[in-house]
PDB file of N, CA and C in Angstrom:
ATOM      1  N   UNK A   1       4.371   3.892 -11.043  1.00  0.00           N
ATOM      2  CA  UNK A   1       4.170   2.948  -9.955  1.00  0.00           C
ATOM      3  C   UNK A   1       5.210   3.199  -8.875  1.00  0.00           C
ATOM      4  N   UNK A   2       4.386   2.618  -7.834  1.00  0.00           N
ATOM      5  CA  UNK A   2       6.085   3.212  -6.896  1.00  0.00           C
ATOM      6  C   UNK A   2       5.567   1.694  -5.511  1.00  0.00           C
ATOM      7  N   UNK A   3       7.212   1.436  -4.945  1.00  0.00           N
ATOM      8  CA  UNK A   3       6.781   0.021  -4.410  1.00  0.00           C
ATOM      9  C   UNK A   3       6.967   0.583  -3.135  1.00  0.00           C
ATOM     10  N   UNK A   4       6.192   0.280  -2.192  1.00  0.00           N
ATOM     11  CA  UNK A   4       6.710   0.613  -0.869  1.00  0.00           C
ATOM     12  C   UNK A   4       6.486   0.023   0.228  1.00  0.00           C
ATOM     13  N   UNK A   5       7.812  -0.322   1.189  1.00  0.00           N
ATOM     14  CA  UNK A   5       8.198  -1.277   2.193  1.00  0.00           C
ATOM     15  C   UNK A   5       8.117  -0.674   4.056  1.00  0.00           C
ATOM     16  N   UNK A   6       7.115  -1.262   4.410  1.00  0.00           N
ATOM     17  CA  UNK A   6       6.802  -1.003   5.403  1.00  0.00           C
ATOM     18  C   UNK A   6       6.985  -1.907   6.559  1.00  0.00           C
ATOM     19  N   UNK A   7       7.935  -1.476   7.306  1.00  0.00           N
ATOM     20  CA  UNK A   7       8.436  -2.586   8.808  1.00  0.00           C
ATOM     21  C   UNK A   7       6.934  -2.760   9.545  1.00  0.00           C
ATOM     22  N   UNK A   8       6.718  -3.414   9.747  1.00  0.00           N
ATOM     23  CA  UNK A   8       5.463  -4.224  11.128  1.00  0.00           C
ATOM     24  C   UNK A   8       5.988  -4.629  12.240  1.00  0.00           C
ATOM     25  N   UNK A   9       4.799  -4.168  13.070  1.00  0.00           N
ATOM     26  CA  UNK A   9       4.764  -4.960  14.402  1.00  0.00           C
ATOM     27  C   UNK A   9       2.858  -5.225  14.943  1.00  0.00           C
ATOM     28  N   UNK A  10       2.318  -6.018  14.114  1.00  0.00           N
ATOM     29  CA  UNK A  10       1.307  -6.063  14.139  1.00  0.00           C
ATOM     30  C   UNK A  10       1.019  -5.662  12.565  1.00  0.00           C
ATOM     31  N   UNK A  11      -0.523  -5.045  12.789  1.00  0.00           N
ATOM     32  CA  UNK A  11      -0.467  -4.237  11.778  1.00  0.00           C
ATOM     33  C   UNK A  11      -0.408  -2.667  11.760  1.00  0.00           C
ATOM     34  N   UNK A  12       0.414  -2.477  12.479  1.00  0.00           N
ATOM     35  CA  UNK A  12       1.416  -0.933  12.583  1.00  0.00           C
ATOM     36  C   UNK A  12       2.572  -0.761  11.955  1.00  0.00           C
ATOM     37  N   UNK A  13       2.927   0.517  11.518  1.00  0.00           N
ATOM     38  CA  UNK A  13       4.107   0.755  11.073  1.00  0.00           C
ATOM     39  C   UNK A  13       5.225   0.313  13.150  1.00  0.00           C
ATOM     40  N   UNK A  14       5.804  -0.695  12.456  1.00  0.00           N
ATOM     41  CA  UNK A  14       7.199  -0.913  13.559  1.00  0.00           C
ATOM     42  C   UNK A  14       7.454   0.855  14.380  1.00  0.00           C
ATOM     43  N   UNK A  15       7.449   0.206  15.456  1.00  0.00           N
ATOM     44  CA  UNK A  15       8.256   1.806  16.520  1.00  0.00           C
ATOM     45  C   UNK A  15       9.810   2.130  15.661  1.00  0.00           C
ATOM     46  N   UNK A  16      10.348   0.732  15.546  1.00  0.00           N
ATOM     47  CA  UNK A  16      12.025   0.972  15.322  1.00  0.00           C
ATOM     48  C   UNK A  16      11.938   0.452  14.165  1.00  0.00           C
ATOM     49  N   UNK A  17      12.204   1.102  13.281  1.00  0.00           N
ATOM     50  CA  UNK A  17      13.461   0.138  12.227  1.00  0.00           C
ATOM     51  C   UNK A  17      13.845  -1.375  11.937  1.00  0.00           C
ATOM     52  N   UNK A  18      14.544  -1.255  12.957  1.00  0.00           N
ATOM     53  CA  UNK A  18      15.692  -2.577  12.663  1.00  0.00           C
ATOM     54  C   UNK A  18      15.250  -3.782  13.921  1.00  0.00           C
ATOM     55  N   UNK A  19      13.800  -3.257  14.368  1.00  0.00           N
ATOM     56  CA  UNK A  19      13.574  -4.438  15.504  1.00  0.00           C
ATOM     57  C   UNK A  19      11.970  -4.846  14.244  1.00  0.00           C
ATOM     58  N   UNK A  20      11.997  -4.529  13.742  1.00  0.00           N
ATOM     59  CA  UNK A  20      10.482  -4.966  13.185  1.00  0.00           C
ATOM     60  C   UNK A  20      10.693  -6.342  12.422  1.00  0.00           C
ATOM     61  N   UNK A  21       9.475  -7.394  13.265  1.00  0.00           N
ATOM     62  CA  UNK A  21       9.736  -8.690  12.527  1.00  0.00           C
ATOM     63  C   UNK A  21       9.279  -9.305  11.336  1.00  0.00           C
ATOM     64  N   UNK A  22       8.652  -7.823  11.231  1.00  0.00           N
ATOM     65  CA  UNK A  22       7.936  -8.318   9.559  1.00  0.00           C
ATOM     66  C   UNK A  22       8.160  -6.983   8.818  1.00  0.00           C
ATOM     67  N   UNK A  23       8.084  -7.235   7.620  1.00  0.00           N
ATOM     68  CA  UNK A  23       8.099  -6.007   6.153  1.00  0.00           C
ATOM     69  C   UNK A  23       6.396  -6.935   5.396  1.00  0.00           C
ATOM     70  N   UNK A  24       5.913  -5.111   5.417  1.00  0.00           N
ATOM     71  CA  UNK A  24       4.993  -5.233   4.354  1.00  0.00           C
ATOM     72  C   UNK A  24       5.441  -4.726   2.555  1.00  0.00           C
ATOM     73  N   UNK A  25       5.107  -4.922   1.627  1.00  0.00           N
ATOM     74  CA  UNK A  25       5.592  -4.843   0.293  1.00  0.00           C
ATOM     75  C   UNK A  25       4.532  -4.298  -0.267  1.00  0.00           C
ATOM     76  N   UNK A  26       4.136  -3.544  -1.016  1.00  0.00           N
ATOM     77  CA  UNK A  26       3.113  -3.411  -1.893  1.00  0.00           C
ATOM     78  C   UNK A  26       3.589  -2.401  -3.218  1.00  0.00           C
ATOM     79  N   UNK A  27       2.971  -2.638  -4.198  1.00  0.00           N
ATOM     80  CA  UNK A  27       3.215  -2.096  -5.817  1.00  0.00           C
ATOM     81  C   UNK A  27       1.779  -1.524  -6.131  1.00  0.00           C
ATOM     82  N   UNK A  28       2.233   0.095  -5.728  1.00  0.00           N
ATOM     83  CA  UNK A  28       0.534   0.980  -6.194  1.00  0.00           C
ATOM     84  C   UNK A  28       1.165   1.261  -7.581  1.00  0.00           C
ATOM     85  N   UNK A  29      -0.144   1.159  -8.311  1.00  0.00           N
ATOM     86  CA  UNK A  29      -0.235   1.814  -9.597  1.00  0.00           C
ATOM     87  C   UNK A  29      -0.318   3.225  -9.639  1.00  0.00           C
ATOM     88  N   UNK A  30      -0.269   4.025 -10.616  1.00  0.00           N
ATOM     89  CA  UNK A  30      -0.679   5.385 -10.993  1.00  0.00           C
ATOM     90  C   UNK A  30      -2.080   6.018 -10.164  1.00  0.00           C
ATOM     91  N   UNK A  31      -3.464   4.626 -10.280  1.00  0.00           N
ATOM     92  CA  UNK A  31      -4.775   5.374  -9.877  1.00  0.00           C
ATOM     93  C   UNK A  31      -4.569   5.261  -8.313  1.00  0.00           C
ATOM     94  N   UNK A  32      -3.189   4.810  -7.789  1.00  0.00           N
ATOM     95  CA  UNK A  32      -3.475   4.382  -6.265  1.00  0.00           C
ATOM     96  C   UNK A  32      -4.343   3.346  -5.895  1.00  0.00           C
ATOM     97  N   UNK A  33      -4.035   2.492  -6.407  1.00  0.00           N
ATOM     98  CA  UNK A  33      -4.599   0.807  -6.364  1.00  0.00           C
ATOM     99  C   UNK A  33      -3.245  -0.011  -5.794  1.00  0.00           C
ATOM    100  N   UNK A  34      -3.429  -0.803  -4.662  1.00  0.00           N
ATOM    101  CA  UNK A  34      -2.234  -1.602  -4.642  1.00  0.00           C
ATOM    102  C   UNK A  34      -2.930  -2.730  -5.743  1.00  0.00           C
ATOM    103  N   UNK A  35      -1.992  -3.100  -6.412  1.00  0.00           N
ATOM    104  CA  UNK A  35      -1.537  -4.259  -7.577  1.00  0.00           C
ATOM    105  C   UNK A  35      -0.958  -5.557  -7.120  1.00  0.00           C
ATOM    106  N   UNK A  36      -0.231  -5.510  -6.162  1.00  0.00           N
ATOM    107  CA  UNK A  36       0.591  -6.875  -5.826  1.00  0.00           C
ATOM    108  C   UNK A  36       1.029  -6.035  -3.934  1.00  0.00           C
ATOM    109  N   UNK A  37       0.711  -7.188  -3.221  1.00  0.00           N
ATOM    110  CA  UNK A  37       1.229  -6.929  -1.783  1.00  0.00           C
ATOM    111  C   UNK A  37       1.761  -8.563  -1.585  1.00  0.00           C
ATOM    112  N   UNK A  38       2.545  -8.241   0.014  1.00  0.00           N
ATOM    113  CA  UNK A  38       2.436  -9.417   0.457  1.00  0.00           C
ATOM    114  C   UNK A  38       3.686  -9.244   1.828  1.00  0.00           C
ATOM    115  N   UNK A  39       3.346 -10.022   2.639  1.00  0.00           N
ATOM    116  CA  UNK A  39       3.910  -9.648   3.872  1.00  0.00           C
ATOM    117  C   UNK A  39       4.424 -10.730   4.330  1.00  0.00           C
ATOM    118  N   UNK A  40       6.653  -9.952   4.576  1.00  0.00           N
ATOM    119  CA  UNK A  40       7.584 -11.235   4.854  1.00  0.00           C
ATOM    120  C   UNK A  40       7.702 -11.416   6.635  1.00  0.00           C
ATOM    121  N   UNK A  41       8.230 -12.181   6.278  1.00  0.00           N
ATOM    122  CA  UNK A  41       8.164 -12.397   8.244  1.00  0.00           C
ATOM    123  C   UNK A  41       9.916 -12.685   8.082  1.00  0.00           C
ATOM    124  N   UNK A  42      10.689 -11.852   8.428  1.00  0.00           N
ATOM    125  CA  UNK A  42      11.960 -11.747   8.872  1.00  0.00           C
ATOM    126  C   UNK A  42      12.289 -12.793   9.474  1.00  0.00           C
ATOM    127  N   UNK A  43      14.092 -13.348   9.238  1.00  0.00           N
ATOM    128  CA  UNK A  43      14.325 -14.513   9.672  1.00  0.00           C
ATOM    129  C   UNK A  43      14.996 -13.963  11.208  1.00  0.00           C
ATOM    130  N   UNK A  44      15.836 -12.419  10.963  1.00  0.00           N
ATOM    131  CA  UNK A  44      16.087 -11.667  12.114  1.00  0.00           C
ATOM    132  C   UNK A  44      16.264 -10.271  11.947  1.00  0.00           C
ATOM    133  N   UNK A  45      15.354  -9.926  12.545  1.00  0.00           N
ATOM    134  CA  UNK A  45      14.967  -8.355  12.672  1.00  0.00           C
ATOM    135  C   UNK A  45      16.337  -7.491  12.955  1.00  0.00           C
ATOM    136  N   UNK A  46      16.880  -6.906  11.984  1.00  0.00           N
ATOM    137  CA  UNK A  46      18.368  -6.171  11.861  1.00  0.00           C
ATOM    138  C   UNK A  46      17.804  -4.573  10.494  1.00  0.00           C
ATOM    139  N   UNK A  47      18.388  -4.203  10.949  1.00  0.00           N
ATOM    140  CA  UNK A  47      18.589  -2.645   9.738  1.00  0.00           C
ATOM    141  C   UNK A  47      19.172  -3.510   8.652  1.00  0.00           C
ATOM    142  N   UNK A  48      20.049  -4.223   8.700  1.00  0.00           N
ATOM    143  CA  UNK A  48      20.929  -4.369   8.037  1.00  0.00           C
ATOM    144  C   UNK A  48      20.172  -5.189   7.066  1.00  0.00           C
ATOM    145  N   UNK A  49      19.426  -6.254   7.177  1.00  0.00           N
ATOM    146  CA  UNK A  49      18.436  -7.118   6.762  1.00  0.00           C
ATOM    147  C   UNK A  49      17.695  -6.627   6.079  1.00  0.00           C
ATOM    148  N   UNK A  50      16.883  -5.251   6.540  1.00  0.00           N
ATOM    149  CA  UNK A  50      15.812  -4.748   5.723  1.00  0.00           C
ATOM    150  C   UNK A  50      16.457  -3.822   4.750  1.00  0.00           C
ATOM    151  N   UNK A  51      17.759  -3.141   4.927  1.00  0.00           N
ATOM    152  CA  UNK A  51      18.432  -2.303   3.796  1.00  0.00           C
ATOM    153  C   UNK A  51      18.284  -3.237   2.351  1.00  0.00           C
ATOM    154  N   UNK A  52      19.219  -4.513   2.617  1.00  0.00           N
ATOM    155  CA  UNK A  52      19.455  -5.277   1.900  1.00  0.00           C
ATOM    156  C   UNK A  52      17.838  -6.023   1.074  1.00  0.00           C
ATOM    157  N   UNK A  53      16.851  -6.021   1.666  1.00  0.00           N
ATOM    158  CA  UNK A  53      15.713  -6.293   1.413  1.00  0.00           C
ATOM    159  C   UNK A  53      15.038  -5.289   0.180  1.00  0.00           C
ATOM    160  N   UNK A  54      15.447  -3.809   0.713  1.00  0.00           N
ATOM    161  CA  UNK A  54      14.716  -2.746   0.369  1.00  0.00           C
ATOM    162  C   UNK A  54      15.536  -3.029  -1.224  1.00  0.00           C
ATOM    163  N   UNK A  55      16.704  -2.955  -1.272  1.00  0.00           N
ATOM    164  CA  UNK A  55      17.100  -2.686  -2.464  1.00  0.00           C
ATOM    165  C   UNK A  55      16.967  -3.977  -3.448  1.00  0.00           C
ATOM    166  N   UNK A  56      16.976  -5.151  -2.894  1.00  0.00           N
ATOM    167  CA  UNK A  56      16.583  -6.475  -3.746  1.00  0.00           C
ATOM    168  C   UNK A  56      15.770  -6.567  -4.509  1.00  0.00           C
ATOM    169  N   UNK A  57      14.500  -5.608  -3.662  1.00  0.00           N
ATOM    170  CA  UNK A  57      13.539  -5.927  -4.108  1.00  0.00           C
ATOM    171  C   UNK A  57      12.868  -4.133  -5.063  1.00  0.00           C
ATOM    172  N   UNK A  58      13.867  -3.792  -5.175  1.00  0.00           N
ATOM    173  CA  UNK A  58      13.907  -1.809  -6.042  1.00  0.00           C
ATOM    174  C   UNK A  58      12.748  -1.347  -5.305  1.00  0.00           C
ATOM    175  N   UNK A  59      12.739  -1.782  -3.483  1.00  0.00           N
ATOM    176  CA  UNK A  59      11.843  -0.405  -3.042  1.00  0.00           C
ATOM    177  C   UNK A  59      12.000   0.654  -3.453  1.00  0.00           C
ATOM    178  N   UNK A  60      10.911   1.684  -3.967  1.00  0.00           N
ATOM    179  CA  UNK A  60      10.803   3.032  -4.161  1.00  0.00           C
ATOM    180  C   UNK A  60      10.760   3.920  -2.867  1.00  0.00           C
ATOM    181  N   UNK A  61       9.858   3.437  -1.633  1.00  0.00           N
ATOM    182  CA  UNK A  61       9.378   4.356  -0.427  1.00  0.00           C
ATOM    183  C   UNK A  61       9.949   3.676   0.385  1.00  0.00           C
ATOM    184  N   UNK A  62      10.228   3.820   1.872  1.00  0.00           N
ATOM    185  CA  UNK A  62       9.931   3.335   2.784  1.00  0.00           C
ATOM    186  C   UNK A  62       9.659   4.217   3.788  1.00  0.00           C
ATOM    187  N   UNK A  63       8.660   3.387   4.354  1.00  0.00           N
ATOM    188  CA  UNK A  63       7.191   4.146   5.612  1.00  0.00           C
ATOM    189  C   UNK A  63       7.734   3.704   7.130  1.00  0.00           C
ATOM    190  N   UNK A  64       8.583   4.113   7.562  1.00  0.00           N
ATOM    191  CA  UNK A  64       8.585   3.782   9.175  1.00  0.00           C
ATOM    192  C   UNK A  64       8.742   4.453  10.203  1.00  0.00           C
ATOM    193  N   UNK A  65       8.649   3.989  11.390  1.00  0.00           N
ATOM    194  CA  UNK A  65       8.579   4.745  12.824  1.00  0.00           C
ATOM    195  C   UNK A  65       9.863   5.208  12.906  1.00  0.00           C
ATOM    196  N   UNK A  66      10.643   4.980  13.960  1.00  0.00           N
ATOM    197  CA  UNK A  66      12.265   5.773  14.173  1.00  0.00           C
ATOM    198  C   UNK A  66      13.178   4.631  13.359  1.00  0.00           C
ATOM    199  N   UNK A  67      14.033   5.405  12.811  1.00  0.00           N
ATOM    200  CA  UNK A  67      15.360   5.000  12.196  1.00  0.00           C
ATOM    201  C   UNK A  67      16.505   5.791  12.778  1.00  0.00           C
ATOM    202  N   UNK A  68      17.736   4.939  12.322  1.00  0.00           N
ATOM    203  CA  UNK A  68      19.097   5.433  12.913  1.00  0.00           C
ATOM    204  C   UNK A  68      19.672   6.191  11.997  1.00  0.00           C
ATOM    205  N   UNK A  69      20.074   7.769  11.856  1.00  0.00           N
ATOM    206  CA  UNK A  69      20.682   8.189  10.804  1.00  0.00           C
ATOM    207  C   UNK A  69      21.395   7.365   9.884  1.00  0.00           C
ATOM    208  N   UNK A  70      22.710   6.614  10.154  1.00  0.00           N
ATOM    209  CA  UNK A  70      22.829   5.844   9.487  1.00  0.00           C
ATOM    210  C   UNK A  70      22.231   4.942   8.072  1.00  0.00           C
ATOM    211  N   UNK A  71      21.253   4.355   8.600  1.00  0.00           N
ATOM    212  CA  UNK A  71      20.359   3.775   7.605  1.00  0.00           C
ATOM    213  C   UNK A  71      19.472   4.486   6.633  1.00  0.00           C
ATOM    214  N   UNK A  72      19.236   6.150   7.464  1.00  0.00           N
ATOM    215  CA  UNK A  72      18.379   6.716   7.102  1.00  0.00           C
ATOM    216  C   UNK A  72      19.252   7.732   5.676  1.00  0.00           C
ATOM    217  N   UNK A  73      20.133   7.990   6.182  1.00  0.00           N
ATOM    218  CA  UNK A  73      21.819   8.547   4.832  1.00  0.00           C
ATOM    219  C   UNK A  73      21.603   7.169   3.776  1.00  0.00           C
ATOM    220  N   UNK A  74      21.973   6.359   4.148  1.00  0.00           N
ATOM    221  CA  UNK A  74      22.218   5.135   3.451  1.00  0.00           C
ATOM    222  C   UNK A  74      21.113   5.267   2.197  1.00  0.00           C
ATOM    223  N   UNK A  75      20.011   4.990   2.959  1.00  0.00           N
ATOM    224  CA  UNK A  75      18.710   4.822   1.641  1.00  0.00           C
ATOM    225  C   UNK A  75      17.884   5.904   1.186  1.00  0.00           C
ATOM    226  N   UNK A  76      18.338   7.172   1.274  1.00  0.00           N
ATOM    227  CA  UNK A  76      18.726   7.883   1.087  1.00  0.00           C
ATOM    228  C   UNK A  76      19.335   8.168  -0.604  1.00  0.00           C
ATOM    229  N   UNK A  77      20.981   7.952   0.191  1.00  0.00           N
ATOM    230  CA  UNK A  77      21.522   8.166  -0.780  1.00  0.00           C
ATOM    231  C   UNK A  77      21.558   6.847  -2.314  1.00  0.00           C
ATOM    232  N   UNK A  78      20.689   5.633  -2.058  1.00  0.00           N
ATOM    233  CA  UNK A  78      20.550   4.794  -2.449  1.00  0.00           C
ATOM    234  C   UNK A  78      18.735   5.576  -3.774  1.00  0.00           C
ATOM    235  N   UNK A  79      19.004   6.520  -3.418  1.00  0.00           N
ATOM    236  CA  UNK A  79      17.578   7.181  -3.906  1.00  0.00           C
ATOM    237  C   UNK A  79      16.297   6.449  -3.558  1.00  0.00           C
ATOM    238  N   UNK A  80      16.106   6.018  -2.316  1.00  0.00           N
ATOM    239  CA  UNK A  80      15.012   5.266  -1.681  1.00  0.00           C
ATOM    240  C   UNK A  80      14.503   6.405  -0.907  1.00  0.00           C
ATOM    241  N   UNK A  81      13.442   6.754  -0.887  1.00  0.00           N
ATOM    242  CA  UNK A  81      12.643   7.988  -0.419  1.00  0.00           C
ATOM    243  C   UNK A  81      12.161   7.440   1.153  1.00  0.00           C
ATOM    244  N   UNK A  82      12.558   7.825   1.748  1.00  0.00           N
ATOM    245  CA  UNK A  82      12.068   7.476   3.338  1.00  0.00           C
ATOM    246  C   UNK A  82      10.924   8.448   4.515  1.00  0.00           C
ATOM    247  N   UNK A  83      10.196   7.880   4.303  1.00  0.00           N
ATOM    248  CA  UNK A  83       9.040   8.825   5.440  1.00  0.00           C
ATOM    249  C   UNK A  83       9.246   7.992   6.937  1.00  0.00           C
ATOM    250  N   UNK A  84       9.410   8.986   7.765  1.00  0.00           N
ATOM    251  CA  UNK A  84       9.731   8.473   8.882  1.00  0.00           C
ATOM    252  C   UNK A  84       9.069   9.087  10.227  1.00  0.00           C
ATOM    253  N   UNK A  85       9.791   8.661  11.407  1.00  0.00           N
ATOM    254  CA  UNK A  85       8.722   9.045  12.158  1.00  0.00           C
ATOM    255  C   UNK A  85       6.966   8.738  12.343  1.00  0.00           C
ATOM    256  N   UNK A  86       6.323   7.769  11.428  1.00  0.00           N
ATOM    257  CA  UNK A  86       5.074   7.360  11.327  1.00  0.00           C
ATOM    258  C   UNK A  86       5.013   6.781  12.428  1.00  0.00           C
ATOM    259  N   UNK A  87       3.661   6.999  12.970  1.00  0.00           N
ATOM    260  CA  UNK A  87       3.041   6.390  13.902  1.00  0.00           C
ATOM    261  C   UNK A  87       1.826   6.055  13.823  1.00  0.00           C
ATOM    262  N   UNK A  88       1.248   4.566  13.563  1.00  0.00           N
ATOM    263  CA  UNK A  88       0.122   4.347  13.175  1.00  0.00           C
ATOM    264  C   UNK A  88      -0.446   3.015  12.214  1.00  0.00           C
ATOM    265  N   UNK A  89      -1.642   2.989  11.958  1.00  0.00           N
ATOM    266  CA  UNK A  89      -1.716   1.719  11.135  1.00  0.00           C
ATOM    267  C   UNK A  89      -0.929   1.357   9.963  1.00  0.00           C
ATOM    268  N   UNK A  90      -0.339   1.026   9.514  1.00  0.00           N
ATOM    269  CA  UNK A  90       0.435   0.726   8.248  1.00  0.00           C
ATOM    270  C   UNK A  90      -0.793   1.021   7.083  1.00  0.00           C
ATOM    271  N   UNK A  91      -1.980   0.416   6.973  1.00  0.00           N
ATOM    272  CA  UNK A  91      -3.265   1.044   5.464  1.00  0.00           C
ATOM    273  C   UNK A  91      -3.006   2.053   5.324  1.00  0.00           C
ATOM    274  N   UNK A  92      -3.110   2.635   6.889  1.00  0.00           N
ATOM    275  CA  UNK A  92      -3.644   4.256   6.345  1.00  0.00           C
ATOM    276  C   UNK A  92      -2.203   4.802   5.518  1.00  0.00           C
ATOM    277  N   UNK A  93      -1.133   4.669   6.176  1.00  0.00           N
ATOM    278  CA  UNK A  93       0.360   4.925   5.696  1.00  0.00           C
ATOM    279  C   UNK A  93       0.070   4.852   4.340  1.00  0.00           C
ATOM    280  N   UNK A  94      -0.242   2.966   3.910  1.00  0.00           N
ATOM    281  CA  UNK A  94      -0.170   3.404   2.544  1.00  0.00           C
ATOM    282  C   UNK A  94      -0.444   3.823   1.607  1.00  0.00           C
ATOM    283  N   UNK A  95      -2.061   3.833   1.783  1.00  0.00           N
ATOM    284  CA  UNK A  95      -3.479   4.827   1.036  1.00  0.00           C
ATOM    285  C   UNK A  95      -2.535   6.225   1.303  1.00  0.00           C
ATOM    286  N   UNK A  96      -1.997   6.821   2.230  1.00  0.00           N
ATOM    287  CA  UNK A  96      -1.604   7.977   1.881  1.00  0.00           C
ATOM    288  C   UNK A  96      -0.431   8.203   0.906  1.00  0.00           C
ATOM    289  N   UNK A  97       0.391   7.474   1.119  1.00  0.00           N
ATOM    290  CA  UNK A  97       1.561   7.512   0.590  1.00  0.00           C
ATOM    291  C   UNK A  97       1.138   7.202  -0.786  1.00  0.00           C
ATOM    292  N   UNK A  98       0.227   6.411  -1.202  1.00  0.00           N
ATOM    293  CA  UNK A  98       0.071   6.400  -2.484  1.00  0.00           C
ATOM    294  C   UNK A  98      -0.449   7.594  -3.336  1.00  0.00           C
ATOM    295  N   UNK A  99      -1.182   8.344  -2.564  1.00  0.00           N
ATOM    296  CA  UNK A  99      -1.499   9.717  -3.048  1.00  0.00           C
ATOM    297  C   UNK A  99      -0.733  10.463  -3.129  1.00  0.00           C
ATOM    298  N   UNK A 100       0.660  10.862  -2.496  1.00  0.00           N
ATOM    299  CA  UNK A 100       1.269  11.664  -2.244  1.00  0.00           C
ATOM    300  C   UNK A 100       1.073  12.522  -0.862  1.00  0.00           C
ATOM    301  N   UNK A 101       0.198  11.761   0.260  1.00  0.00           N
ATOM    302  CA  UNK A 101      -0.034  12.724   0.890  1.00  0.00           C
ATOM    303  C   UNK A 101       0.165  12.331   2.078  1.00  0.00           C
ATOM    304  N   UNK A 102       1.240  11.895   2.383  1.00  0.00           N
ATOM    305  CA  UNK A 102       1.860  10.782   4.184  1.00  0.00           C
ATOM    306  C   UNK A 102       3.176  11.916   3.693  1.00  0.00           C
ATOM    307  N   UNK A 103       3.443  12.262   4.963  1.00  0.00           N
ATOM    308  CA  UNK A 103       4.661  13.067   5.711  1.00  0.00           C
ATOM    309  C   UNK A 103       5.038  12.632   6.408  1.00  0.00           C
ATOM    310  N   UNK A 104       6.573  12.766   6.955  1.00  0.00           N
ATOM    311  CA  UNK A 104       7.042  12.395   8.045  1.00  0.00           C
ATOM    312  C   UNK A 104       6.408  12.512   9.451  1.00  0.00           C
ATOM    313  N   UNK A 105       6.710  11.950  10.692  1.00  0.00           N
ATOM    314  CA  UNK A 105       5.759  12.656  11.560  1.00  0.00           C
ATOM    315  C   UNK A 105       4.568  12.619  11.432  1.00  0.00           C
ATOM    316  N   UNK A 106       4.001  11.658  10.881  1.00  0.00           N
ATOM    317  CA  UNK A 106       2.186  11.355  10.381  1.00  0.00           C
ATOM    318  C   UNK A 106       1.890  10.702  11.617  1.00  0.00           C
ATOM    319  N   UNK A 107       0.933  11.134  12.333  1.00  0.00           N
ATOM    320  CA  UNK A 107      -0.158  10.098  13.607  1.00  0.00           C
ATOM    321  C   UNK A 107      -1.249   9.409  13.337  1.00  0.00           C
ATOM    322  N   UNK A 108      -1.354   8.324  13.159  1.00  0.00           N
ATOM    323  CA  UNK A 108      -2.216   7.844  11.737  1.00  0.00           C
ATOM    324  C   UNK A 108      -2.951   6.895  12.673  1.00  0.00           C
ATOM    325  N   UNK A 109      -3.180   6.891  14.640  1.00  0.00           N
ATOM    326  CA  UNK A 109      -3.805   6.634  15.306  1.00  0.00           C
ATOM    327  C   UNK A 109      -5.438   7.566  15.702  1.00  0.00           C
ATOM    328  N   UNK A 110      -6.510   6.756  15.748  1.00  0.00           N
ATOM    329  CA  UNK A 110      -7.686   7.199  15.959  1.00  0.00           C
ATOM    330  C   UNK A 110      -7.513   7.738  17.468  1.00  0.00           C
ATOM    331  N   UNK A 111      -7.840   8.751  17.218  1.00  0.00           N
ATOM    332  CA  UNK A 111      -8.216   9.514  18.957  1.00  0.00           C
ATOM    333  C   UNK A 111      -9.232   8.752  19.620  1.00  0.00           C
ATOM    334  N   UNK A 112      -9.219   8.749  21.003  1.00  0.00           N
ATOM    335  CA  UNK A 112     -10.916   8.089  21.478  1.00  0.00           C
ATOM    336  C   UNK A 112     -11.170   9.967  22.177  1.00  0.00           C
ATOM    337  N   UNK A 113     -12.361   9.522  21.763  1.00  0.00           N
ATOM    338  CA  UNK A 113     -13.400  10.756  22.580  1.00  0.00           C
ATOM    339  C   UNK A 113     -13.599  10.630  23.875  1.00  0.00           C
ATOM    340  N   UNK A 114     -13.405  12.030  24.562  1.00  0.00           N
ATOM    341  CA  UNK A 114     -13.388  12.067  26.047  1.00  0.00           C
ATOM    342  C   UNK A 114     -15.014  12.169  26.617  1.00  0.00           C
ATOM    343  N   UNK A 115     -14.590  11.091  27.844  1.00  0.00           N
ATOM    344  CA  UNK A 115     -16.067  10.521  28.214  1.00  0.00           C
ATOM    345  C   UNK A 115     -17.044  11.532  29.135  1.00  0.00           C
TER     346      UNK A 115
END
């Protein structure tokens, strides 16, 4: 199983880090089923807040847009696996990530077709 914490701004993975006013949570099983989700609404959107979040709660992943080296060493070295750089709906993030198959740098926005 692996748990993984995803900053929001909507239902997008957050641009930043440490400005996102919500964390999504979810616990995929082995077949890639989420099992348990649920989405916090931050009392104040800080790095510092969601570090402390991530490890409370033994995040395994975390899925977000830009981070500050800092944070990004930190959880890290905290053995918290970080994909970064995402840009895009947070589902798709996590349907991938549950497969093994979300990379850093993922564009996980629908193109529109030119008219």
């Amino acid at each position: 199983m692996i748990k993984i914490l995803v900053p929001l701004l909507g239902d997008d993975v957050a641009p930043r880090f440490d400005l996102a006013p919500e964390a999504y949570i979810a616990l995929v099983d082995n077949n890639h089923n989420i099992v348990e989700e649920r989405t916090i609404v931050l009392s104040e959107a800080s790095a510092e807040t969601l570090c402390r979040m991530i490890l409370d709660e033994r995040i395994t992943m975390v899925i977000c847009g830009g981070i500050e080296d800092e944070y990004y060493q930190y959880l890290m070295w905290k053995k918290v696996a970080v994909v970064d750089s995402v840009i895009g709906s947070s589902s798709k993030a996590i349907a991938l990530a549950s497969r093994g198959a979300l990379e850093s740098g993922a564009i996980l926005m629908e193109r529109s077709s030119p008219k």
